[in-house]
PDB file of N, CA and C in Angstrom:
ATOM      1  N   UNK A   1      90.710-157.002 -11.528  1.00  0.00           N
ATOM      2  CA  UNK A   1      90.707-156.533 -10.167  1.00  0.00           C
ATOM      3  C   UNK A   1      89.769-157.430  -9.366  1.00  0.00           C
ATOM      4  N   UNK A   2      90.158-157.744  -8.575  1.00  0.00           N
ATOM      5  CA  UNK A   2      89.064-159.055  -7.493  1.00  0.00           C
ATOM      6  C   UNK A   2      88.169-158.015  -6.198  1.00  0.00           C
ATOM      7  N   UNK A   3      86.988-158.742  -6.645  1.00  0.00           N
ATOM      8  CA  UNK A   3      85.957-157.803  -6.189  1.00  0.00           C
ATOM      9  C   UNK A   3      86.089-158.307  -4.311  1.00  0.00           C
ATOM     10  N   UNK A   4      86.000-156.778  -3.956  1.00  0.00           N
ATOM     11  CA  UNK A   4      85.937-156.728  -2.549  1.00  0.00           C
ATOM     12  C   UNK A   4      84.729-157.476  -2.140  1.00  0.00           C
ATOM     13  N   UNK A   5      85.096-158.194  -1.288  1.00  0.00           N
ATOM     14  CA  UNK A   5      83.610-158.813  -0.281  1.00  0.00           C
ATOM     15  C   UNK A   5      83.809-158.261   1.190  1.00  0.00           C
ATOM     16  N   UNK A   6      82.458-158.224   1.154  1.00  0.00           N
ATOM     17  CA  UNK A   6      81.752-157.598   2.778  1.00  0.00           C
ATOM     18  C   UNK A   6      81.786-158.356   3.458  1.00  0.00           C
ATOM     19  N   UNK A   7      82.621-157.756   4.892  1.00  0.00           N
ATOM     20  CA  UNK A   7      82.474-158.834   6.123  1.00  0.00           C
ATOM     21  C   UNK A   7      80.674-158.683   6.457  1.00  0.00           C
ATOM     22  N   UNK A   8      80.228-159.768   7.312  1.00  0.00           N
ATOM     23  CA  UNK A   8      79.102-159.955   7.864  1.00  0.00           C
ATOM     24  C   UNK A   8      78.706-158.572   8.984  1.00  0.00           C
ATOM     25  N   UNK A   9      80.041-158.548   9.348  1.00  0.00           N
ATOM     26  CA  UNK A   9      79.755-157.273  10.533  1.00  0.00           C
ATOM     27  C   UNK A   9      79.652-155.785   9.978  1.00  0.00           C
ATOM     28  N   UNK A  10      80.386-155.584   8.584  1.00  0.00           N
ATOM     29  CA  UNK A  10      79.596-154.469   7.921  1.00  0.00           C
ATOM     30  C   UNK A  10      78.511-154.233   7.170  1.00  0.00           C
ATOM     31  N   UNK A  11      78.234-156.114   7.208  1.00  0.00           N
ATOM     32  CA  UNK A  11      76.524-156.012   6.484  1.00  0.00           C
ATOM     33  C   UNK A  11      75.620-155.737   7.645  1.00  0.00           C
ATOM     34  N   UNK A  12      75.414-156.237   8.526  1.00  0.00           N
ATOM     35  CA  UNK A  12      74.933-155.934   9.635  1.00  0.00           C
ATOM     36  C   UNK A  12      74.660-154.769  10.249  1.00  0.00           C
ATOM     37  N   UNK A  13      75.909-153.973   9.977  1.00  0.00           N
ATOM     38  CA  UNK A  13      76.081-152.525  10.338  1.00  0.00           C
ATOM     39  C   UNK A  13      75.317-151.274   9.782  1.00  0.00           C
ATOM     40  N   UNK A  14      75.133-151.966   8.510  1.00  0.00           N
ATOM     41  CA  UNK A  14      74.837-151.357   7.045  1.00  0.00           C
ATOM     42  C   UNK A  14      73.038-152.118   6.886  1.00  0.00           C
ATOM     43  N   UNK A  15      72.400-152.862   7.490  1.00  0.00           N
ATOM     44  CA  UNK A  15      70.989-153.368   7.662  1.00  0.00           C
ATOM     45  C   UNK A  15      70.310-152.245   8.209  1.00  0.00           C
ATOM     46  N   UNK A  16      70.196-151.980   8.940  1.00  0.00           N
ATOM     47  CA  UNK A  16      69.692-151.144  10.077  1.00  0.00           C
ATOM     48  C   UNK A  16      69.572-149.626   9.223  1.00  0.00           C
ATOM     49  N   UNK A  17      70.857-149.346   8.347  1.00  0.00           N
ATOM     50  CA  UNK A  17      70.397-148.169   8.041  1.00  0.00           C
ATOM     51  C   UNK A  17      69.913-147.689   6.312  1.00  0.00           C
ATOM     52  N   UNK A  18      70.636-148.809   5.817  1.00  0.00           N
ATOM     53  CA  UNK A  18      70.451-148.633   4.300  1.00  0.00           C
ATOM     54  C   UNK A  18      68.922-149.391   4.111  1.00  0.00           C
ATOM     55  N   UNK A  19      68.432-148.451   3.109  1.00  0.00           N
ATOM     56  CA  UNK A  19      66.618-149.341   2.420  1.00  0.00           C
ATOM     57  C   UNK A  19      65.847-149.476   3.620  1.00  0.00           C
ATOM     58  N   UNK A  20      66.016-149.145   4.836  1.00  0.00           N
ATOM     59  CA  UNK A  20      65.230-149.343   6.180  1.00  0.00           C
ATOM     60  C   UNK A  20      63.265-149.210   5.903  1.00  0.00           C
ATOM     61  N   UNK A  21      63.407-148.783   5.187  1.00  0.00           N
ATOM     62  CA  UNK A  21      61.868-148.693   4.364  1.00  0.00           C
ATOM     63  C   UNK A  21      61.414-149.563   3.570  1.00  0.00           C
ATOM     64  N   UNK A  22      62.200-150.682   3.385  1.00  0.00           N
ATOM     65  CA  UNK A  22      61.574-151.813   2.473  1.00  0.00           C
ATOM     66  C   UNK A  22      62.065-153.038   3.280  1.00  0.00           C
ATOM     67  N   UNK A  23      61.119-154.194   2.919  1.00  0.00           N
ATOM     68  CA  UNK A  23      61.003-155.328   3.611  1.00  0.00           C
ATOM     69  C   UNK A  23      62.375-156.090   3.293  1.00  0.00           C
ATOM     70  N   UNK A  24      62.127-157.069   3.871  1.00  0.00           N
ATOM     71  CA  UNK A  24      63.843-158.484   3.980  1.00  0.00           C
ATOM     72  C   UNK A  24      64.015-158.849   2.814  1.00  0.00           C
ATOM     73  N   UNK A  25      63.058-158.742   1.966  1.00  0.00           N
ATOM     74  CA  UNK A  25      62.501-159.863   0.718  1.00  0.00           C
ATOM     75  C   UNK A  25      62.171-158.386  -0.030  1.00  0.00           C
ATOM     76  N   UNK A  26      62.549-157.863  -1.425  1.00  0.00           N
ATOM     77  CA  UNK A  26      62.110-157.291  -2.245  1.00  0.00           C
ATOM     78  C   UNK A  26      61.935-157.926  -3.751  1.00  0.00           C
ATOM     79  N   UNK A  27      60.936-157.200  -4.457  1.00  0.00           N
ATOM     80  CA  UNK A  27      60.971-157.499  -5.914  1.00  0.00           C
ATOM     81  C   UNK A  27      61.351-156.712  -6.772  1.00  0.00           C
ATOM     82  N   UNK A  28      60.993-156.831  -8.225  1.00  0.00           N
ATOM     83  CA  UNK A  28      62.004-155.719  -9.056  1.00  0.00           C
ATOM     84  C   UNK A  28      61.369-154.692  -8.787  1.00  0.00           C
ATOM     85  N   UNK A  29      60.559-153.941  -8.977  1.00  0.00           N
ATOM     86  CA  UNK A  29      60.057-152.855  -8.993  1.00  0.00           C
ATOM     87  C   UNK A  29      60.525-151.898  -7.387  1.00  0.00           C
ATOM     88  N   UNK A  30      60.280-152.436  -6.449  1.00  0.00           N
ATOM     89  CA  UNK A  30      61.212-152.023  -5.182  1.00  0.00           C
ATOM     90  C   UNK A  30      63.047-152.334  -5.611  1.00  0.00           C
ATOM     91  N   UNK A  31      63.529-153.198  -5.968  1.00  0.00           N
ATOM     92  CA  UNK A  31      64.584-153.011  -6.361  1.00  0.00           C
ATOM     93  C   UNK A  31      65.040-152.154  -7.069  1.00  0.00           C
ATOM     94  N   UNK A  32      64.128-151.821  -8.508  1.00  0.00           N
ATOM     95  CA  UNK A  32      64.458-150.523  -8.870  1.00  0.00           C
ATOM     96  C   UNK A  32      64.328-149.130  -8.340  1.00  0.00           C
ATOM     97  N   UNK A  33      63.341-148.731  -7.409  1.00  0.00           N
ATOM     98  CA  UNK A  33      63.481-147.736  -6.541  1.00  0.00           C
ATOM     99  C   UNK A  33      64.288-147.581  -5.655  1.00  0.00           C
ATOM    100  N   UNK A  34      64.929-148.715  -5.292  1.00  0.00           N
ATOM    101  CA  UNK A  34      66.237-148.670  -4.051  1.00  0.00           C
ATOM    102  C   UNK A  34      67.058-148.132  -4.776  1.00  0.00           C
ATOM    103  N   UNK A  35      67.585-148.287  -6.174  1.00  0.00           N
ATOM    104  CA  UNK A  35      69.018-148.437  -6.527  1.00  0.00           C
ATOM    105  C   UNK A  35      68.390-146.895  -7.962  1.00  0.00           C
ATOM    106  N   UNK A  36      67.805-147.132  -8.439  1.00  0.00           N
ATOM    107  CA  UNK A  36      67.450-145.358  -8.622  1.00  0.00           C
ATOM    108  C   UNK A  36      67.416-145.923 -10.429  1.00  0.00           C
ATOM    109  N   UNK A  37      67.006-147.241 -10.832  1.00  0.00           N
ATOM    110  CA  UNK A  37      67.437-147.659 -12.237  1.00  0.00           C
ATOM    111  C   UNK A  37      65.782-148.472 -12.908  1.00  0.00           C
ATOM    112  N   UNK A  38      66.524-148.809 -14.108  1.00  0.00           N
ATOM    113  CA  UNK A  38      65.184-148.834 -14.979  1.00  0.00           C
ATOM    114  C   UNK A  38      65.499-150.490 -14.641  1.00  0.00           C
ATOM    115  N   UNK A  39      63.566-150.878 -15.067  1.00  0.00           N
ATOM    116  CA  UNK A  39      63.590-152.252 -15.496  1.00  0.00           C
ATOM    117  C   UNK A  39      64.636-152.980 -16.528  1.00  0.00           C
ATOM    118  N   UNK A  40      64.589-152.686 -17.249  1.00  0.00           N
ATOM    119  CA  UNK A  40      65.476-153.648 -17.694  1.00  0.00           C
ATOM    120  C   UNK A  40      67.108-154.008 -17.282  1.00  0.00           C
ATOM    121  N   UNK A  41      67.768-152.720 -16.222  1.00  0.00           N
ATOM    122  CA  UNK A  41      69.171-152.632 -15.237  1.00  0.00           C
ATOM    123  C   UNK A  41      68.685-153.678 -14.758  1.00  0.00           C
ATOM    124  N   UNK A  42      67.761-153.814 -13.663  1.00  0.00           N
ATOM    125  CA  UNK A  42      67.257-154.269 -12.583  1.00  0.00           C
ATOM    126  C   UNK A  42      67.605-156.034 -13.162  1.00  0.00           C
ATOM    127  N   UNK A  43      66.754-156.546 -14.348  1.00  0.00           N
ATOM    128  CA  UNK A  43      66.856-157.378 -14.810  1.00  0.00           C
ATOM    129  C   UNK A  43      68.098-157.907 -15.206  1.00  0.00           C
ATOM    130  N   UNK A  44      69.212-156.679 -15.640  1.00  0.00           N
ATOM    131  CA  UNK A  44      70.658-157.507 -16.245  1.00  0.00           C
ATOM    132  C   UNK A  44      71.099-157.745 -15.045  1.00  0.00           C
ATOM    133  N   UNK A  45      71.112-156.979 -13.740  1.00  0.00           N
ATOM    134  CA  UNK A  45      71.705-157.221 -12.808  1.00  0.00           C
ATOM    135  C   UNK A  45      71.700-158.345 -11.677  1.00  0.00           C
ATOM    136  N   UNK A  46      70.200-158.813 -11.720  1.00  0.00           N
ATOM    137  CA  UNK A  46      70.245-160.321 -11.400  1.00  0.00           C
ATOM    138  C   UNK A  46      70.388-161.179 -12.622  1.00  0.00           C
ATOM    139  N   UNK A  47      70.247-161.325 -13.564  1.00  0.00           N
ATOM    140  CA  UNK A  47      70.681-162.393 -14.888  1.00  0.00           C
ATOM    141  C   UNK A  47      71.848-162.443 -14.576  1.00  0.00           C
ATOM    142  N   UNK A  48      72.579-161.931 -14.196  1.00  0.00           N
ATOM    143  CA  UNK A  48      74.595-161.537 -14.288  1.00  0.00           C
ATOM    144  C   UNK A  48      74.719-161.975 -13.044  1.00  0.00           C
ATOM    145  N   UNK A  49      74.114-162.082 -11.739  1.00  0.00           N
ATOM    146  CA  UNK A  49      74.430-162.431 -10.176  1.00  0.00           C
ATOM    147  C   UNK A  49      75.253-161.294 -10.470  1.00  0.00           C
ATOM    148  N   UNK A  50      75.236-160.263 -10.788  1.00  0.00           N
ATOM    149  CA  UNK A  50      75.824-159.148  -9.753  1.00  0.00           C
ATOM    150  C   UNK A  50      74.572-159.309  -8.227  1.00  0.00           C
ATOM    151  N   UNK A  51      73.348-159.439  -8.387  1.00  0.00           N
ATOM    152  CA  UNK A  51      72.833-159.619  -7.057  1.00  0.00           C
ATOM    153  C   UNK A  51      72.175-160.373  -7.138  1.00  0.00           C
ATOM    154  N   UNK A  52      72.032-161.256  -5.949  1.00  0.00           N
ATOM    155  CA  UNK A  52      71.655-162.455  -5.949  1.00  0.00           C
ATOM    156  C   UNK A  52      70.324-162.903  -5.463  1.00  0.00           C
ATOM    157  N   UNK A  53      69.661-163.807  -6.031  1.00  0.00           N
ATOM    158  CA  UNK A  53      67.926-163.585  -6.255  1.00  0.00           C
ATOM    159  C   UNK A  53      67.260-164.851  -5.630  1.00  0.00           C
ATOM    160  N   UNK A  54      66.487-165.196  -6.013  1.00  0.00           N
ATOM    161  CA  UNK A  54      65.396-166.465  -5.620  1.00  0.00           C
ATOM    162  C   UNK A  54      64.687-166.354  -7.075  1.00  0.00           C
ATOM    163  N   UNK A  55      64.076-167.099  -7.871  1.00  0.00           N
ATOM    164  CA  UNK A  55      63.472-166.904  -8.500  1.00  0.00           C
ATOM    165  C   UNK A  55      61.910-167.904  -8.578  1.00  0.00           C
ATOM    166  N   UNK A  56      61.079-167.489  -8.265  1.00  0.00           N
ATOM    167  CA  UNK A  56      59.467-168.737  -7.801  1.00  0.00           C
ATOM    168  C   UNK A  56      58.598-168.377  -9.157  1.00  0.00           C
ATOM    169  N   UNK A  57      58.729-169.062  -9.508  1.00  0.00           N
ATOM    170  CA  UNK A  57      58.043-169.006 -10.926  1.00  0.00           C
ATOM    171  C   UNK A  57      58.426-168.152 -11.751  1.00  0.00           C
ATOM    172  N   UNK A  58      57.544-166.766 -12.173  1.00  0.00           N
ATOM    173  CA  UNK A  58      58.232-165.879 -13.364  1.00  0.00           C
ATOM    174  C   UNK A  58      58.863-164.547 -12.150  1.00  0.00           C
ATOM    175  N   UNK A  59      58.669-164.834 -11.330  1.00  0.00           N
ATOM    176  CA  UNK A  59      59.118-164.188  -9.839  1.00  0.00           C
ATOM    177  C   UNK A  59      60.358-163.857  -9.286  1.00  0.00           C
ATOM    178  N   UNK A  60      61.051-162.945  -9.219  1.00  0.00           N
ATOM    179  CA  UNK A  60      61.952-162.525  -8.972  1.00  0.00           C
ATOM    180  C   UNK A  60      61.963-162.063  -7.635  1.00  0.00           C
ATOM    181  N   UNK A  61      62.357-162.820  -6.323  1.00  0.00           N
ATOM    182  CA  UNK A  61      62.638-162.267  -5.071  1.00  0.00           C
ATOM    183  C   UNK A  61      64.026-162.332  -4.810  1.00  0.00           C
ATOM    184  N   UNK A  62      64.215-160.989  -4.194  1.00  0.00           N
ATOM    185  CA  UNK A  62      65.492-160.419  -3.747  1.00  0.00           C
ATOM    186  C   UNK A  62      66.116-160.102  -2.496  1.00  0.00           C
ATOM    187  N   UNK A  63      66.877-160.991  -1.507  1.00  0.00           N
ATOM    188  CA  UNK A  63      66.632-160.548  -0.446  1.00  0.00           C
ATOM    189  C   UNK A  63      67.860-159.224   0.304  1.00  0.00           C
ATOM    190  N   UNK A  64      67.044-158.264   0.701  1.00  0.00           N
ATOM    191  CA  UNK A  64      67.481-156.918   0.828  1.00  0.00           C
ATOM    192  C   UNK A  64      68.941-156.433   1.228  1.00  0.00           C
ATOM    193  N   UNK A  65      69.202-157.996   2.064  1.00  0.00           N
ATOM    194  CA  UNK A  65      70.832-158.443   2.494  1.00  0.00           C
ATOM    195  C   UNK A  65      71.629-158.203   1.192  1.00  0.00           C
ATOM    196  N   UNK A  66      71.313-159.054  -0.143  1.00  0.00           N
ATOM    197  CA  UNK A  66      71.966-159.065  -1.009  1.00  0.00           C
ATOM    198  C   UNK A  66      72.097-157.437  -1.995  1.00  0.00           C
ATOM    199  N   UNK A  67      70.738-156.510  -2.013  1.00  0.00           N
ATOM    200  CA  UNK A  67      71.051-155.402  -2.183  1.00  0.00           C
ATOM    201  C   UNK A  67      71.917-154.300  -1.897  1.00  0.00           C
ATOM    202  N   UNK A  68      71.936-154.358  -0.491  1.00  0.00           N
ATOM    203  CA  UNK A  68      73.219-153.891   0.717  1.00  0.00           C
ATOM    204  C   UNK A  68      74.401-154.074   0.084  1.00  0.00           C
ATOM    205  N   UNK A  69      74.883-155.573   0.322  1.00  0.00           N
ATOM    206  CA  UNK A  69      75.961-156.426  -0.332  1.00  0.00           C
ATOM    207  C   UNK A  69      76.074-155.468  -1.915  1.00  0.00           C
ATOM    208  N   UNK A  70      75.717-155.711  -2.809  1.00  0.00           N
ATOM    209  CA  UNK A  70      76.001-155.249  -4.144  1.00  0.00           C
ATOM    210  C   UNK A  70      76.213-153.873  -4.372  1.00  0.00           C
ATOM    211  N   UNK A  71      75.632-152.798  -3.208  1.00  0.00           N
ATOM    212  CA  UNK A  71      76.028-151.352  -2.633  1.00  0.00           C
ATOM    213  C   UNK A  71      77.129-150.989  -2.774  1.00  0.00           C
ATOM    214  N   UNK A  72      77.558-151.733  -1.512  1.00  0.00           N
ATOM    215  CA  UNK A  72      79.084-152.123  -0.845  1.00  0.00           C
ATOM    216  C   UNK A  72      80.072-152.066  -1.893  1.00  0.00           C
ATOM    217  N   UNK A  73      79.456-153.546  -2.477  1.00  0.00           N
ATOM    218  CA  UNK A  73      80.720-153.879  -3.505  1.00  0.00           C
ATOM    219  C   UNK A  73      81.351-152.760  -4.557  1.00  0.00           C
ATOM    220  N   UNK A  74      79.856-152.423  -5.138  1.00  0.00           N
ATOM    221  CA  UNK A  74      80.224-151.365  -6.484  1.00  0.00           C
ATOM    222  C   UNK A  74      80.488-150.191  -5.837  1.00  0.00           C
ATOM    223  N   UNK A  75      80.364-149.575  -4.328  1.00  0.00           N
ATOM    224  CA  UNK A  75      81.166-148.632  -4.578  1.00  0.00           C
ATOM    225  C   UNK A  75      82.409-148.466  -3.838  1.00  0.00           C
ATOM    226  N   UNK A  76      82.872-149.794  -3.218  1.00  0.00           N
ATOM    227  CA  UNK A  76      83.939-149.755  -2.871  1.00  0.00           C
ATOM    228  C   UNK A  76      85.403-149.820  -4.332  1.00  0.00           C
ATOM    229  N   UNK A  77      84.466-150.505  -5.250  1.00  0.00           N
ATOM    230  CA  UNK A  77      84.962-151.287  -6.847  1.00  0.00           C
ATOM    231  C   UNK A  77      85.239-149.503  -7.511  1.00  0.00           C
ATOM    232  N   UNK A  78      84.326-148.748  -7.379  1.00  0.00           N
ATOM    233  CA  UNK A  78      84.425-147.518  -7.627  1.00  0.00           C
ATOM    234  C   UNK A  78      85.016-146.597  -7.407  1.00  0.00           C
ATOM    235  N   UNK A  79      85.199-146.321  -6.108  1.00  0.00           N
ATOM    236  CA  UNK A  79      86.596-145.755  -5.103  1.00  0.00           C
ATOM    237  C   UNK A  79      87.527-146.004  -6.063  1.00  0.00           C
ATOM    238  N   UNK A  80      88.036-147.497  -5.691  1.00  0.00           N
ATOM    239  CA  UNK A  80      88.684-147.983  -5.978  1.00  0.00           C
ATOM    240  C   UNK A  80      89.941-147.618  -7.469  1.00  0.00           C
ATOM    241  N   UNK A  81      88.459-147.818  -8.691  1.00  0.00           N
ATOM    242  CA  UNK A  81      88.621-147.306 -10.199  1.00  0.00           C
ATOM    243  C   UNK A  81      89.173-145.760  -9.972  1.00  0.00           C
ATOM    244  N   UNK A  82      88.574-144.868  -9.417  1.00  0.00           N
ATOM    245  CA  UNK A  82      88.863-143.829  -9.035  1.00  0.00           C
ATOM    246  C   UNK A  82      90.369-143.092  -8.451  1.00  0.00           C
ATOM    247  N   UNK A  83      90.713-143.904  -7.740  1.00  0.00           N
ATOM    248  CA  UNK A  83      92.146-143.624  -7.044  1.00  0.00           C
ATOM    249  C   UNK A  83      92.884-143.717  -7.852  1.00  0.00           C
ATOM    250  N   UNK A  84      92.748-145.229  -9.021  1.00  0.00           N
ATOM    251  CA  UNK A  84      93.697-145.340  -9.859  1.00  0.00           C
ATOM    252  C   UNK A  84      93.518-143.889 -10.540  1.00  0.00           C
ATOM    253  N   UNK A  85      92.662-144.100 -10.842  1.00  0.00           N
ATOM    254  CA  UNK A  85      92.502-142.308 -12.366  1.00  0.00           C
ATOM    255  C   UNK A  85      93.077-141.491 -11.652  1.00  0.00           C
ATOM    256  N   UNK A  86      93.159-141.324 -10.375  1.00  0.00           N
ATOM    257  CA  UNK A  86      93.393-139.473  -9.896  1.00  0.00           C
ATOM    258  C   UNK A  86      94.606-139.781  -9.556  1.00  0.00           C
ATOM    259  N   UNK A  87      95.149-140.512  -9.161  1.00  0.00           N
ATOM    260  CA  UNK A  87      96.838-140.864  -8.024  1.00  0.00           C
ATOM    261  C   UNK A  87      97.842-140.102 -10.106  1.00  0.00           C
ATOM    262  N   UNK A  88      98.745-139.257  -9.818  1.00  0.00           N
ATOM    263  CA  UNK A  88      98.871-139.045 -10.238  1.00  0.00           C
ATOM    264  C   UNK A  88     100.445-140.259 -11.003  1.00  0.00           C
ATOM    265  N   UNK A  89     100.893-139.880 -12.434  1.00  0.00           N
ATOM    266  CA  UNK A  89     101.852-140.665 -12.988  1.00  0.00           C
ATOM    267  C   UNK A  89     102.838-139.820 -12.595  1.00  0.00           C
ATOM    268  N   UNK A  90     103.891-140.603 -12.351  1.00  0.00           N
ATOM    269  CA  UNK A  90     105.457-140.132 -11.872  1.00  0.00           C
ATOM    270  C   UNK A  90     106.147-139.020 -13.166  1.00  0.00           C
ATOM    271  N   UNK A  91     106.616-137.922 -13.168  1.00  0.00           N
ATOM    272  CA  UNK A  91     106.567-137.799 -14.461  1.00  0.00           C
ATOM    273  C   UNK A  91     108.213-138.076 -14.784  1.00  0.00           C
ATOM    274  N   UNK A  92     108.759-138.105 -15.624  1.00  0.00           N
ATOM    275  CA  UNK A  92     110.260-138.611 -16.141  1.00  0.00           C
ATOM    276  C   UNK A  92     111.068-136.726 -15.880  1.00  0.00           C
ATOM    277  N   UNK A  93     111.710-136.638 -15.077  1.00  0.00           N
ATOM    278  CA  UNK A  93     112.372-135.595 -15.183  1.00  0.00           C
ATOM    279  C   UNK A  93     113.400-135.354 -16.344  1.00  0.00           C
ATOM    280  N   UNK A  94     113.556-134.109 -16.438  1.00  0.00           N
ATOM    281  CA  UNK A  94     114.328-133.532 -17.491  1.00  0.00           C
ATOM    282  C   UNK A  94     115.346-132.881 -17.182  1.00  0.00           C
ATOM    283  N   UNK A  95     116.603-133.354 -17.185  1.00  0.00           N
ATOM    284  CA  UNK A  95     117.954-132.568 -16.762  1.00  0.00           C
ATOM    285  C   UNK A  95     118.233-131.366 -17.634  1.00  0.00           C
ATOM    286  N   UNK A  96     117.898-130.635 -16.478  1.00  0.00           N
ATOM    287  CA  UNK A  96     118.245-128.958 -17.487  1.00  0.00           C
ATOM    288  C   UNK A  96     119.815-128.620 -17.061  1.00  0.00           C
TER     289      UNK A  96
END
């Protein structure tokens, strides 16, 4: 399934109100409080560029744009998984 990308104008839209309590630039430990997960999530999830990082020495900066962005994605990706499961199968009728 090809992952949905965010126009600029729903990141934008979505700045202002999502994480509004944390700075442009976060690190893991604020990353893990945004997204509600343990250190070591935090860690597979930039190793993998599911979100996308800076890294300055043993330093992991994250900028808050890209948190938004990875929001978006997984739960539009989720919906998504979802519709398939619930939309129901056609069923084969039975001539009585």
């Amino acid at each position: 399934m090809p992952k949905r990308v965010v126009s600029e104008k729903e990141l934008t839209a979505c700045y202002g109100l999502m994480f509004s309590d944390y700075p442009d630039i976060v690190n893991i430990r604020q990353l893990q409080a945004m997204l509600g997960i343990s250190r070591h999530a935090a860690y597979d999830l930039l190793g993998e560029g599911e979100i996308g990082c800076i890294k300055l020495g043993n330093a992991y900066k994250i900028p808050k744009v890209n948190v938004i962005r990875y929001v978006l994605e997984a739960s539009a990706a989720q919906a998504e998984r979802a519709s398939h499961v619930a939309s129901p199968i056609p069923s084969q009728g039975v001539p009585s």
